[in-house]
PDB file of N, CA and C in Angstrom:
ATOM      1  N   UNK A   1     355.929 178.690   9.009  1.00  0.00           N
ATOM      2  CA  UNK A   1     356.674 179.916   8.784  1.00  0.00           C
ATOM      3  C   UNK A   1     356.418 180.876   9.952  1.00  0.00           C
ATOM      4  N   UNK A   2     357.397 181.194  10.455  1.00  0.00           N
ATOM      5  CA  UNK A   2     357.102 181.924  11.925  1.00  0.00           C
ATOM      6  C   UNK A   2     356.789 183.344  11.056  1.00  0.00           C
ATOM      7  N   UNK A   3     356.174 184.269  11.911  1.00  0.00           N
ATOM      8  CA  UNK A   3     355.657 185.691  11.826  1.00  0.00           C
ATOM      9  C   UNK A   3     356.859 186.691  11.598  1.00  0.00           C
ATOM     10  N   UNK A   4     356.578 187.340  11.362  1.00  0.00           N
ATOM     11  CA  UNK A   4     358.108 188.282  10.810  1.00  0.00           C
ATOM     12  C   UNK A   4     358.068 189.669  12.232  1.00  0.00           C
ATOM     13  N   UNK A   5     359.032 190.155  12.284  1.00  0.00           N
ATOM     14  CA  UNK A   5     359.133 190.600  13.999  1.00  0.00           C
ATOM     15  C   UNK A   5     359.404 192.373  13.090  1.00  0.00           C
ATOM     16  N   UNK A   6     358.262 192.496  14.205  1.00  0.00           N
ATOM     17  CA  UNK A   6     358.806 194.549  13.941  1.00  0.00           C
ATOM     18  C   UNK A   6     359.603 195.415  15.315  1.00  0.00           C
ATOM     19  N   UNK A   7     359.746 196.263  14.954  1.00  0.00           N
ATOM     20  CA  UNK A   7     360.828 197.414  16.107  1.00  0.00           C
ATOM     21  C   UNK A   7     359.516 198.152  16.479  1.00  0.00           C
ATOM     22  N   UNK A   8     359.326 198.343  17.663  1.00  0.00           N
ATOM     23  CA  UNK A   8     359.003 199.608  18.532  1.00  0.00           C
ATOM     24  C   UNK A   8     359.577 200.548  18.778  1.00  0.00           C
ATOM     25  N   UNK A   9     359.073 201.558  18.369  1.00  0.00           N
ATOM     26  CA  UNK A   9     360.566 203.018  19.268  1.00  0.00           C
ATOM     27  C   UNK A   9     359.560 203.749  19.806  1.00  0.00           C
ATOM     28  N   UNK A  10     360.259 204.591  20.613  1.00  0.00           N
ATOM     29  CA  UNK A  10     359.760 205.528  21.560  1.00  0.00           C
ATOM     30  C   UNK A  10     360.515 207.048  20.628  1.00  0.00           C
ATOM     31  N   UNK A  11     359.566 208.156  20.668  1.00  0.00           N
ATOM     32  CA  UNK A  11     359.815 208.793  19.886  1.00  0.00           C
ATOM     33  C   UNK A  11     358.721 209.209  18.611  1.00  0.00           C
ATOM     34  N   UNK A  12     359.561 210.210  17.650  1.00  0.00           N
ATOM     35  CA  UNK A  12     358.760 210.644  15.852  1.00  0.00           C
ATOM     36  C   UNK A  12     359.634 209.660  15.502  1.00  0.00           C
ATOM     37  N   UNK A  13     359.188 209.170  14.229  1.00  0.00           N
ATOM     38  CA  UNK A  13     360.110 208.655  12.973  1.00  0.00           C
ATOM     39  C   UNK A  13     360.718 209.605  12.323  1.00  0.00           C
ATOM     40  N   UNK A  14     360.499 210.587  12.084  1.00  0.00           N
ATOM     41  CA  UNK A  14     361.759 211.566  11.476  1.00  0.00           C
ATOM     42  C   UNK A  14     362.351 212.378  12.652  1.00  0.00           C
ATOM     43  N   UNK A  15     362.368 212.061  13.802  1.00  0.00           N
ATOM     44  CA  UNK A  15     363.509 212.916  14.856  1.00  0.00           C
ATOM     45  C   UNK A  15     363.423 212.365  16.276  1.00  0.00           C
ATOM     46  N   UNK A  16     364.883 211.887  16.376  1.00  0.00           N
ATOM     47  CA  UNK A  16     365.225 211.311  17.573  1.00  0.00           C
ATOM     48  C   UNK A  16     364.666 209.915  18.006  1.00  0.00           C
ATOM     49  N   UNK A  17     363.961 208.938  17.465  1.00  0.00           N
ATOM     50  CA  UNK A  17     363.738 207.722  17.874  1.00  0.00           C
ATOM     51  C   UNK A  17     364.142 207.063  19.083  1.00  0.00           C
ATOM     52  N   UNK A  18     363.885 206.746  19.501  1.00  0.00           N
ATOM     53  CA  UNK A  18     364.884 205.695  20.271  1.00  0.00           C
ATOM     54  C   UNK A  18     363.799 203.703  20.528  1.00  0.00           C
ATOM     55  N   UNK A  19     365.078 203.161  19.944  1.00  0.00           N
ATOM     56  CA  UNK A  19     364.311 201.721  19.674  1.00  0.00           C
ATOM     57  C   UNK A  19     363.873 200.937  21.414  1.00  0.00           C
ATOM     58  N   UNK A  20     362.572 200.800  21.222  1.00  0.00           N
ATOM     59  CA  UNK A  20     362.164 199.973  22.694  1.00  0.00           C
ATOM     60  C   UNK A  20     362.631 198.348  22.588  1.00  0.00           C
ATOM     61  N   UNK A  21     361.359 197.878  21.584  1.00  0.00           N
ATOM     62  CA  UNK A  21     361.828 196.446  21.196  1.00  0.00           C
ATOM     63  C   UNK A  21     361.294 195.798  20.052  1.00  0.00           C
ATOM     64  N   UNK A  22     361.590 194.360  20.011  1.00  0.00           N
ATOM     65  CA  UNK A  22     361.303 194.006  18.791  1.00  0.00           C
ATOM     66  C   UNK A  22     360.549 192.931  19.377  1.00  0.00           C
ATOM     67  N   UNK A  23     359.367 192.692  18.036  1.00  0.00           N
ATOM     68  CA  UNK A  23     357.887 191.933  18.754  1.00  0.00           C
ATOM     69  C   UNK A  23     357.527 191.252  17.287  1.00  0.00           C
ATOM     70  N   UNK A  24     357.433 189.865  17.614  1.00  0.00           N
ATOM     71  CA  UNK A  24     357.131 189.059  16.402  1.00  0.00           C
ATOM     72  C   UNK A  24     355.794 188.793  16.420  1.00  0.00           C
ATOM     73  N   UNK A  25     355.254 189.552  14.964  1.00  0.00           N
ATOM     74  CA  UNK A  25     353.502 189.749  14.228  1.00  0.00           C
ATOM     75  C   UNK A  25     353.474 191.292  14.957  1.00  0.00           C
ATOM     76  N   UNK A  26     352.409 191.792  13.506  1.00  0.00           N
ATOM     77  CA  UNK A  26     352.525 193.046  13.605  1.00  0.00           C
ATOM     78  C   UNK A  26     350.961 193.373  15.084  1.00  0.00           C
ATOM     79  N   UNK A  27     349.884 192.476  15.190  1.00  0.00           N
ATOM     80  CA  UNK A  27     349.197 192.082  16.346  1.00  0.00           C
ATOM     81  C   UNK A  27     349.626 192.794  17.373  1.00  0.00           C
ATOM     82  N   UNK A  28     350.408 192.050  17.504  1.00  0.00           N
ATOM     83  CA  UNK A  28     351.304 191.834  18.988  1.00  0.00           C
ATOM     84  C   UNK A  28     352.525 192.898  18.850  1.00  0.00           C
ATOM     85  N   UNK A  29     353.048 193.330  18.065  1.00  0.00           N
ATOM     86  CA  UNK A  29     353.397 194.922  18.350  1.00  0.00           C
ATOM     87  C   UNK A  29     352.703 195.221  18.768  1.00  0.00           C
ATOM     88  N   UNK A  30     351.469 196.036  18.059  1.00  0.00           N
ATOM     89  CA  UNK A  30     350.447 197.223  17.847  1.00  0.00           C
ATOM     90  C   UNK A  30     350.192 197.006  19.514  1.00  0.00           C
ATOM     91  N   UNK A  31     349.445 195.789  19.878  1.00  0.00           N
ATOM     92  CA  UNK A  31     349.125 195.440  21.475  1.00  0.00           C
ATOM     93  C   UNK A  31     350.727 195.777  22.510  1.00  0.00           C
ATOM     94  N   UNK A  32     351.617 195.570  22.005  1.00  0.00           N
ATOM     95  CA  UNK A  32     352.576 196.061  22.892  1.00  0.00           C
ATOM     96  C   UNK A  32     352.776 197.153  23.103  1.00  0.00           C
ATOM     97  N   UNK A  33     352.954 198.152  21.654  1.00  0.00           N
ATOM     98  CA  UNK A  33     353.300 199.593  21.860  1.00  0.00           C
ATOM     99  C   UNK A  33     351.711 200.286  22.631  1.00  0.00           C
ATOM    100  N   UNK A  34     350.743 199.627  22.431  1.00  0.00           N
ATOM    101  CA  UNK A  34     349.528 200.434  23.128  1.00  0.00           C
ATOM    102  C   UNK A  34     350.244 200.048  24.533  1.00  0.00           C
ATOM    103  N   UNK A  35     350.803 199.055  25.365  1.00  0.00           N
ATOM    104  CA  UNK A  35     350.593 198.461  26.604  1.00  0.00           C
ATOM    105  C   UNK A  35     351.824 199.726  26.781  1.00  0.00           C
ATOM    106  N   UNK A  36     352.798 199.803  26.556  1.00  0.00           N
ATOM    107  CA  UNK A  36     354.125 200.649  26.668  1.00  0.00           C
ATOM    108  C   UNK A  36     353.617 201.966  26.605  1.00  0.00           C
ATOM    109  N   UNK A  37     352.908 202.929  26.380  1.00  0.00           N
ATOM    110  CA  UNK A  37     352.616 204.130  25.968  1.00  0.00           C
ATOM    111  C   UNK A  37     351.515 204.228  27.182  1.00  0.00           C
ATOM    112  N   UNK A  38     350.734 203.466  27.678  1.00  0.00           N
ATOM    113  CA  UNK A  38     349.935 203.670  28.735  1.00  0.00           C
ATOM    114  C   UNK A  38     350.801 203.611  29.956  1.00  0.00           C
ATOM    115  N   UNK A  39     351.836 202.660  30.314  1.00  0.00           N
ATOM    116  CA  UNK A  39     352.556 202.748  30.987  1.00  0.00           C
ATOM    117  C   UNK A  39     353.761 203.351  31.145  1.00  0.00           C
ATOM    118  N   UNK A  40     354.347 204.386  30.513  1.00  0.00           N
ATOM    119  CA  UNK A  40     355.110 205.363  29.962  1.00  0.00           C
ATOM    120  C   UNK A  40     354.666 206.026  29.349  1.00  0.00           C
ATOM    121  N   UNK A  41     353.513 206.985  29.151  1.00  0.00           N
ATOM    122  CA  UNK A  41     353.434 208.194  28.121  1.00  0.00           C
ATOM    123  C   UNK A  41     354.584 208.807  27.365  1.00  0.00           C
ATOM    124  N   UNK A  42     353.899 208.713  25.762  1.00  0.00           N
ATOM    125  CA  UNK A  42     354.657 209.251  25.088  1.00  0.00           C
ATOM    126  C   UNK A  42     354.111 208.665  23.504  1.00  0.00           C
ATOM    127  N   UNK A  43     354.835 209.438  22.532  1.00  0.00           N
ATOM    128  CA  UNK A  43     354.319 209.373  21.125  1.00  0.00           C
ATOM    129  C   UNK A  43     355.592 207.655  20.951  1.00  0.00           C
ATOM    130  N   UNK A  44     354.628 206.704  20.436  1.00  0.00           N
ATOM    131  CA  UNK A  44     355.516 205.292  19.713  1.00  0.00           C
ATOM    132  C   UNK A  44     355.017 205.089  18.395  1.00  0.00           C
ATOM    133  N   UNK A  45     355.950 204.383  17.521  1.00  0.00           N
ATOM    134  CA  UNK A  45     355.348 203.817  16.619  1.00  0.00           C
ATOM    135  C   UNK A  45     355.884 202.440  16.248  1.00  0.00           C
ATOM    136  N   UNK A  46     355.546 201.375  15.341  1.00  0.00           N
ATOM    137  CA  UNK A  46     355.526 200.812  15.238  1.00  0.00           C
ATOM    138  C   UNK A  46     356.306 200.298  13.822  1.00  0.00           C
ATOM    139  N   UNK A  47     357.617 200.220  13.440  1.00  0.00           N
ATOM    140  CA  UNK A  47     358.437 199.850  12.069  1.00  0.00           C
ATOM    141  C   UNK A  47     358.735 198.417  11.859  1.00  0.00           C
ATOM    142  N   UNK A  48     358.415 198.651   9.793  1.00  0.00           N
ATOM    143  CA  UNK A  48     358.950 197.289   9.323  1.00  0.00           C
ATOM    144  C   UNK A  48     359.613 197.814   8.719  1.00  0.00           C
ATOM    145  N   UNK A  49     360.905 196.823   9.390  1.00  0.00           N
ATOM    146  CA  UNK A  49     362.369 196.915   8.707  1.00  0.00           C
ATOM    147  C   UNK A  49     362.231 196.755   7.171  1.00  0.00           C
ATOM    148  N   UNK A  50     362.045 195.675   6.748  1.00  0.00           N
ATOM    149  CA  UNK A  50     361.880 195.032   5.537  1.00  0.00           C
ATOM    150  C   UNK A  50     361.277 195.994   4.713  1.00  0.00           C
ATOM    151  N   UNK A  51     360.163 196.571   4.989  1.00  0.00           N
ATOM    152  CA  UNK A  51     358.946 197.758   3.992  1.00  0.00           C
ATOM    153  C   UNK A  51     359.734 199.218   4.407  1.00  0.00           C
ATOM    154  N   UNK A  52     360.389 199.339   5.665  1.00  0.00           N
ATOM    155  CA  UNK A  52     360.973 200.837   5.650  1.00  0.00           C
ATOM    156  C   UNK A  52     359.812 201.865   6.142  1.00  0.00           C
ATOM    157  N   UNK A  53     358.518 201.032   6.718  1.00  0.00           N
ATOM    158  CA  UNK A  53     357.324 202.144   6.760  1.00  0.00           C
ATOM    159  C   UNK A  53     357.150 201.684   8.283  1.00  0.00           C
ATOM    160  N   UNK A  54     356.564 202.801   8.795  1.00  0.00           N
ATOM    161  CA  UNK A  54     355.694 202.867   9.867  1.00  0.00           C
ATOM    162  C   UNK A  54     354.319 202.071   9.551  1.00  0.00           C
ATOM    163  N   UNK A  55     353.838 201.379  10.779  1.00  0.00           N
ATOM    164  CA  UNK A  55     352.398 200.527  10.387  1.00  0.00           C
ATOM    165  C   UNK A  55     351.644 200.810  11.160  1.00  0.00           C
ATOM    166  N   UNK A  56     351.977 201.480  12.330  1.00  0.00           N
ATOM    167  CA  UNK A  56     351.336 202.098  13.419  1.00  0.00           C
ATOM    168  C   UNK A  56     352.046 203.351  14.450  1.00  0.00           C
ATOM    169  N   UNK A  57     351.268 203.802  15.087  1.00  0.00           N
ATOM    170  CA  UNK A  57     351.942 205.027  15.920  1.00  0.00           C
ATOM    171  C   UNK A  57     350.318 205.271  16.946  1.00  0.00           C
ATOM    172  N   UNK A  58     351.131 205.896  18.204  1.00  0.00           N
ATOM    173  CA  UNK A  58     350.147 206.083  19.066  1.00  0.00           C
ATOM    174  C   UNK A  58     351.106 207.273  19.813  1.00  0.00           C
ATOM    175  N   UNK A  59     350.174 208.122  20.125  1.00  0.00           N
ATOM    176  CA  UNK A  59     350.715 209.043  21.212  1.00  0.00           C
ATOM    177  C   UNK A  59     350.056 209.872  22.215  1.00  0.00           C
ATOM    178  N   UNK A  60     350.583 209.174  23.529  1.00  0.00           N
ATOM    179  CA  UNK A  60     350.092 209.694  24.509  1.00  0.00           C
ATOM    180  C   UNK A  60     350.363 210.432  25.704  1.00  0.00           C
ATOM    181  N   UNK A  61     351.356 211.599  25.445  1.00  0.00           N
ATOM    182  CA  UNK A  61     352.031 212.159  25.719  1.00  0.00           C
ATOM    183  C   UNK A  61     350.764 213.291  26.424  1.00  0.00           C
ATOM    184  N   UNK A  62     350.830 213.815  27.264  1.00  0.00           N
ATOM    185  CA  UNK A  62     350.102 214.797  28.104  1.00  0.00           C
ATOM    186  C   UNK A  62     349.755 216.265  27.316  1.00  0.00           C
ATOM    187  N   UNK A  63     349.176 216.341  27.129  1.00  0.00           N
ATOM    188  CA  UNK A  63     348.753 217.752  26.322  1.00  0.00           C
ATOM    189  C   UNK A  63     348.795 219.057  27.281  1.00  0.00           C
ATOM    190  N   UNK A  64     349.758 219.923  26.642  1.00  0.00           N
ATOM    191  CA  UNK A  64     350.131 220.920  27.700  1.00  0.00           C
ATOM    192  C   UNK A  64     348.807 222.107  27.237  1.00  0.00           C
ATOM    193  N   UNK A  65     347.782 222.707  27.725  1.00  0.00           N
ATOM    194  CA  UNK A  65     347.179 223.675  27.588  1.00  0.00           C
ATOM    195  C   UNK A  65     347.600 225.276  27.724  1.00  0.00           C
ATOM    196  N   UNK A  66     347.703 225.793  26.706  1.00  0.00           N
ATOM    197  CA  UNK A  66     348.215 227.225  26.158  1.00  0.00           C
ATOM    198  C   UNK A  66     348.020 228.063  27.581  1.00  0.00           C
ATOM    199  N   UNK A  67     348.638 228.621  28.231  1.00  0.00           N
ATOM    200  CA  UNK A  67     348.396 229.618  29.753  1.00  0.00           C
ATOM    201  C   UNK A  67     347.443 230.553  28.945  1.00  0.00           C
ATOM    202  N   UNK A  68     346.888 231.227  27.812  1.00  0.00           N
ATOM    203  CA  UNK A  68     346.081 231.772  27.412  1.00  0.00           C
ATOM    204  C   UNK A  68     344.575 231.367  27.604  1.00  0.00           C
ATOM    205  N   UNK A  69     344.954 230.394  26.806  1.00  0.00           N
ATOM    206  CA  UNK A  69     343.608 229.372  26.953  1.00  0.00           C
ATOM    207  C   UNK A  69     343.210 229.229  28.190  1.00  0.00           C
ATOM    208  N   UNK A  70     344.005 228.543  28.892  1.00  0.00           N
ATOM    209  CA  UNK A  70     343.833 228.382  30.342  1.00  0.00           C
ATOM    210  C   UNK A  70     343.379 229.557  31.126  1.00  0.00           C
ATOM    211  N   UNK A  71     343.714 230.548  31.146  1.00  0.00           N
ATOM    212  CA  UNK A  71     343.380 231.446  32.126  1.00  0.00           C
ATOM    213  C   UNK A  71     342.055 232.367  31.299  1.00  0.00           C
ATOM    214  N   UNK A  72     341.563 232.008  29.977  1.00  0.00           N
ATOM    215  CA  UNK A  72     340.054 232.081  29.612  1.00  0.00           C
ATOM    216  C   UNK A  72     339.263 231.279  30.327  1.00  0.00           C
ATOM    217  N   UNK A  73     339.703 230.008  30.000  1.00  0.00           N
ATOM    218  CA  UNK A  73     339.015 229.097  31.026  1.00  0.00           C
ATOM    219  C   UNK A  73     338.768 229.416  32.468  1.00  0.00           C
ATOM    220  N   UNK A  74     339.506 229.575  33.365  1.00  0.00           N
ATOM    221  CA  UNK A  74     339.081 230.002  34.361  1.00  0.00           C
ATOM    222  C   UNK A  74     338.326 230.860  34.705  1.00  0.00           C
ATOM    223  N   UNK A  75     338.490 232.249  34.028  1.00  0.00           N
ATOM    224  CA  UNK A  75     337.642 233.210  33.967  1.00  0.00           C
ATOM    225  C   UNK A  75     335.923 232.622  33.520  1.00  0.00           C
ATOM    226  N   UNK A  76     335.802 232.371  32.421  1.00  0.00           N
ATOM    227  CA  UNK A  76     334.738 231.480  32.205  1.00  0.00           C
ATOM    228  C   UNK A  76     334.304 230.988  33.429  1.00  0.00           C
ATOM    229  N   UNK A  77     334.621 229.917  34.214  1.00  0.00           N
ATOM    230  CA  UNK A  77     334.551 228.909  35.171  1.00  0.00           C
ATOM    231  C   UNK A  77     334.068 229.698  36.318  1.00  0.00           C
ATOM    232  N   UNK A  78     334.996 231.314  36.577  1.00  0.00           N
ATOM    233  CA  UNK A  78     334.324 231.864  38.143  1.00  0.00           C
ATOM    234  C   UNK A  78     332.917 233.654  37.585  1.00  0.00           C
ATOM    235  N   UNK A  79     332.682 232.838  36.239  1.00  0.00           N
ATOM    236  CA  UNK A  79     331.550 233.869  36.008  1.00  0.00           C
ATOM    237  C   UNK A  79     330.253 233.697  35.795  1.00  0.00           C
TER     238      UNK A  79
END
C-alpha cells in the first residue's frame, strides 16, 4: 500500500495560501517543507486533504524589530 501524499503551501491556512507541492508520507513532507522554508523564507504548512487538518507548519520568515525597540537597543549598546 503506497503512503498517502500531502500538499505543502506557502502561506497561513486561513489567508492566502498558495500550494507548493505534493509529497508522498507525511516524513517526507515535514523534511520537505523544512528544506523549502530554509531556502525561501517564509511561514509553510503542511495539509491532509483527506483529514482537512494541518499536521505541520514552520515559519521562517525574518522578524522585523519594532524601530522603538530598536533604537532602545542602541542606546543601551552606546552607554
Amino acid at each position: 500500500m503506497a503512503a498517502p501524499t500531502f500538499e505543502i503551501f506557502l502561506g497561513y491556512f486561513d489567508k492566502d495560501a498558495l500550494w507548493v507541492e505534493a509529497v508522498r508520507g507525511l516524513g517526507a513532507a515535514s523534511k520537505r517543507m523544512k528544506e523549502r522554508a530554509e531556502e525561501f523564507p517564509g511561514p509553510y504548512f503542511v495539509f491532509c486533504t483527506k483529514t482537512h487538518t494541518v499536521l505541520a507548519s514552520i515559519d521562517t520568515s525574518e522578524q522585523e524589530i519594532d524601530p522603538l525597540e530598536q533604537q532602545k537597543n542602541s542606546m543601551r549598546a552606546s552607554a
